[in-house]
Protein backbone atom coordinates (compact mmCIF):
# COMPACT_ATOMS: atom_id res chain seq x y z
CA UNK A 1 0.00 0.00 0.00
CA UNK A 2 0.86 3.55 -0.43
CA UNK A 3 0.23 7.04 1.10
CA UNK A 4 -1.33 9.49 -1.26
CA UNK A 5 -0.66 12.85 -1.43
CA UNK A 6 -3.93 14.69 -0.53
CA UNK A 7 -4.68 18.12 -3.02
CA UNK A 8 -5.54 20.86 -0.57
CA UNK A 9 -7.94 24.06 -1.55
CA UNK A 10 -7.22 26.19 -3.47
CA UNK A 11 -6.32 23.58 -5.89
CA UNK A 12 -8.39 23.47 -9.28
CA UNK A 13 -8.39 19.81 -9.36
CA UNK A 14 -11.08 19.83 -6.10
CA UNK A 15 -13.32 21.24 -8.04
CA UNK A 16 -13.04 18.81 -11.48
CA UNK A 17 -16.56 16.53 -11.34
CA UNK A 18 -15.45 12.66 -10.58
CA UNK A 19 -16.69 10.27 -13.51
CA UNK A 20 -18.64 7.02 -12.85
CA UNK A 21 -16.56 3.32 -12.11
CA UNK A 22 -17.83 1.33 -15.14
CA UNK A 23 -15.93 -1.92 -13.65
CA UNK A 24 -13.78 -2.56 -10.87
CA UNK A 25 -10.37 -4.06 -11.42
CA UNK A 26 -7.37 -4.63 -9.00
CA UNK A 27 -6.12 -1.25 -9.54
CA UNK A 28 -9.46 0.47 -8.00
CA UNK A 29 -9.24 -2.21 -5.54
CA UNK A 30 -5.70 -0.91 -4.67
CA UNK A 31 -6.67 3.04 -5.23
CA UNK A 32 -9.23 2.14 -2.35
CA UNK A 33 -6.37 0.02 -0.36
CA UNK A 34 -4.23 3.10 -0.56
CA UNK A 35 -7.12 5.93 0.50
CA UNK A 36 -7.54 4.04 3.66
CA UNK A 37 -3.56 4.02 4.93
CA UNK A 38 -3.90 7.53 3.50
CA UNK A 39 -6.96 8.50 5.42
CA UNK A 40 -6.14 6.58 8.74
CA UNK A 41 -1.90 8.35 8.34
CA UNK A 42 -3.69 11.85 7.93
CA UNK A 43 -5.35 11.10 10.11
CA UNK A 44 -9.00 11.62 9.32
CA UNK A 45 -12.61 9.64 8.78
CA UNK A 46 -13.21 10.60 5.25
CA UNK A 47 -11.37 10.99 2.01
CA UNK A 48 -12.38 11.12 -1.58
CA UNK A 49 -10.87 9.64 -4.59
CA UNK A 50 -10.74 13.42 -6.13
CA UNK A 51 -8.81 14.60 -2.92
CA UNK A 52 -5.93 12.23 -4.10
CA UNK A 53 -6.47 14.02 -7.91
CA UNK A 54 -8.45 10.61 -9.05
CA UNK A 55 -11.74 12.05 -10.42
CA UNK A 56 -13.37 8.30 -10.16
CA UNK A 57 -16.64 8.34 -7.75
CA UNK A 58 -14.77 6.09 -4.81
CA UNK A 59 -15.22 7.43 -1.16
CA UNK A 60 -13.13 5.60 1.68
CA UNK A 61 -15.09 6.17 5.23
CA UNK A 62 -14.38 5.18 8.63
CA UNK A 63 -15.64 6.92 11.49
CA UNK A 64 -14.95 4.46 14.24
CA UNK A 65 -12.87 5.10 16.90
CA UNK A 66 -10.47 2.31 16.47
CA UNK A 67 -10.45 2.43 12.81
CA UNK A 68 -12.46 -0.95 12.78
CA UNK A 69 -15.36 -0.25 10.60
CA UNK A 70 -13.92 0.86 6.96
CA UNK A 71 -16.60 1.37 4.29
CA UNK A 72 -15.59 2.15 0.30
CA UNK A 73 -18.34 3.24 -1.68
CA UNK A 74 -18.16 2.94 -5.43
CA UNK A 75 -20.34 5.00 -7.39
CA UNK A 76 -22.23 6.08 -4.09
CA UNK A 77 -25.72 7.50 -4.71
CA UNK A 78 -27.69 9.42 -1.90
CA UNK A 79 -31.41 9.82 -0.69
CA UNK A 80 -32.14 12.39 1.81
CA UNK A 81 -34.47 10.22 4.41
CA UNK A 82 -34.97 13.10 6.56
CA UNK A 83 -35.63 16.60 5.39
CA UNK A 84 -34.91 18.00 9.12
CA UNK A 85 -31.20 19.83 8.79
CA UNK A 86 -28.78 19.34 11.79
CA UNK A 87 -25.41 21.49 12.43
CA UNK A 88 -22.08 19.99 12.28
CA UNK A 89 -18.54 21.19 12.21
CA UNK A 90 -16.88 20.19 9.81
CA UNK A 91 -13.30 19.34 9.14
CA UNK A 92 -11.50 18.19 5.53
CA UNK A 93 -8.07 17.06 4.83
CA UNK A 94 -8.09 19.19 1.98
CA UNK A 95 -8.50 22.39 3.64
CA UNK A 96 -6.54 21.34 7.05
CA UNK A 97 -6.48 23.49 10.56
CA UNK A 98 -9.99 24.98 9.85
CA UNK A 99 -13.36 23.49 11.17
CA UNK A 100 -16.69 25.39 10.04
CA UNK A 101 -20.12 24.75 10.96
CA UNK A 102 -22.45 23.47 8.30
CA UNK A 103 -25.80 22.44 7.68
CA UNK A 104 -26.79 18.81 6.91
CA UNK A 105 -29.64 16.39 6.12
CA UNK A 106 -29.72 14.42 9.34
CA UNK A 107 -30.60 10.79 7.85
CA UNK A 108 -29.23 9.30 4.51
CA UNK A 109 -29.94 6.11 2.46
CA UNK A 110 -26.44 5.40 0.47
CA UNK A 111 -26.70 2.95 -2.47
CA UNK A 112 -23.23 1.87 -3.95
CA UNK A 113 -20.64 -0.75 -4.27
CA UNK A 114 -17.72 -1.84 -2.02
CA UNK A 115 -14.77 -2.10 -3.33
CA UNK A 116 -15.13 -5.68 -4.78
CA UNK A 117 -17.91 -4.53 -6.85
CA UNK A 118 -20.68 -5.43 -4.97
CA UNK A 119 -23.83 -3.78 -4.85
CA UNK A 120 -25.28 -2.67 -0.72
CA UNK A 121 -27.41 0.13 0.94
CA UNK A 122 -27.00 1.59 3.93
CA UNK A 123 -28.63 4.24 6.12
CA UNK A 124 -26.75 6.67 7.86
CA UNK A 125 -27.43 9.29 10.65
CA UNK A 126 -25.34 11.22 13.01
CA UNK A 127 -21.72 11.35 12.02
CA UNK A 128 -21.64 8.98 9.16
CA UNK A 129 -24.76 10.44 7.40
CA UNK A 130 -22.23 13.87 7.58
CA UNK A 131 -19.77 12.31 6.20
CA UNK A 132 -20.89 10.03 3.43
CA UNK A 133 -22.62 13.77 2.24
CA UNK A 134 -19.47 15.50 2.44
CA UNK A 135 -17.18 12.87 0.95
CA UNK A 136 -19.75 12.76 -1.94
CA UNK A 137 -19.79 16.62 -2.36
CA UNK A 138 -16.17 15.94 -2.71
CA UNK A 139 -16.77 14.12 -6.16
CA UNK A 140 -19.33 16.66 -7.07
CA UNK A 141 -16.61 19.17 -7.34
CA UNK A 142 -18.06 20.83 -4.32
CA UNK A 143 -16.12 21.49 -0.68
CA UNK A 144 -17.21 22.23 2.89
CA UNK A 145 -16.18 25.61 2.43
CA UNK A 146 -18.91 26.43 -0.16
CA UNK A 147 -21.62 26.27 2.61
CA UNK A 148 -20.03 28.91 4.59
CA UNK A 149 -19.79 32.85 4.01
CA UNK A 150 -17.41 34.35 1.22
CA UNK A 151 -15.95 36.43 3.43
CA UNK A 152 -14.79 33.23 5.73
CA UNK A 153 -13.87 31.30 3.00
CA UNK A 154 -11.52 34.23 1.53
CA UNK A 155 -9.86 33.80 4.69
CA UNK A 156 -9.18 30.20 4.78
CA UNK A 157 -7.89 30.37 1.47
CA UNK A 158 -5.80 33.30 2.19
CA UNK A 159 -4.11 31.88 5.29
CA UNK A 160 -3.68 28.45 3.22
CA UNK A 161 -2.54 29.84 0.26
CA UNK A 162 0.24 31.60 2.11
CA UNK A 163 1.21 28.29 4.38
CA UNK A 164 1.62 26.35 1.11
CA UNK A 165 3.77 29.39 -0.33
CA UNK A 166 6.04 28.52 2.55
CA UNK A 167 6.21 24.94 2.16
CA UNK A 168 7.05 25.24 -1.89
């Protein structure tokens, strides 16, 4: 397995729209193999394939404490189960150090395949629901950031703009 490197916002390529899996072979099986030592290194609960610059529709999820309960979700397809919106802050390894509040769907039915191609639903509430919709907003082209004001988001991207000027 291998450690990904993870794009961080600003970056264009967070915003490109991920395209279906027609089939999965034993390279997506090792894509998803390698988002999970990625995720769990970062460390962090969520990651999707387009934060790793692979614009496939694969999400990697585990939101366990002991890192015990992985889910991949190929192609994952969402229906809002309950209209009533919660708040959660919200973290991303693409946009690290900041933590917003945003609003969410509270319960989620997620149709999609695991990684060895086979079909399964789930439903989701609480933390999971949260981040199953924000890992798929991820392949949507779409970040947690968008929910919040411009003004806020200017700054994030300011401040992380000028800590990856330092890095270079």
């Amino acid at each position: 397995m291998a450690k990904l490197e993870i794009l961080e916002f600003p970056d264009p390529r967070l915003r490109e729209v991920a395209k279906p899996v027609d089939k999965m072979t034993d390279e997506l099986t090792r894509l998803v193999d390698d988002m999970f030592e990625t995720m769990y290194d970062a460390p962090g609960v969520g990651l999707a394939a387009t934060q790793v610059n692979v614009h496939k529709r694969i999400v990697v999820i585990d939101v366990s404490e002991d890192q015990s309960e992985p889910l991949a979700f190929i192609n994952p397809e969402i229906e809002i189960l309950d209209e009533e919106i919660h708040q959660y802050d919200e973290g991303c390894l693409s946009v690290p150090g900041f933590y917003e509040t945003v609003e969410r769907p509270r319960k989620v039915r997620v149709k999609a395949l695991d990684k060895h191609g086979e079909p399964f639903a789930i439903e989701a509430e609480g933390l999971l629901a949260v981040c199953i919709q924000h890992e798929v907003d991820h392949l949507n082209g779409k970040l947690f950031v968008d929910y919040i004001s411009p003004l806020k988001r200017n700054r994030i991207r300011s401040k992380l703009e000028k800590s990856q000027r330092k890095r270079a």
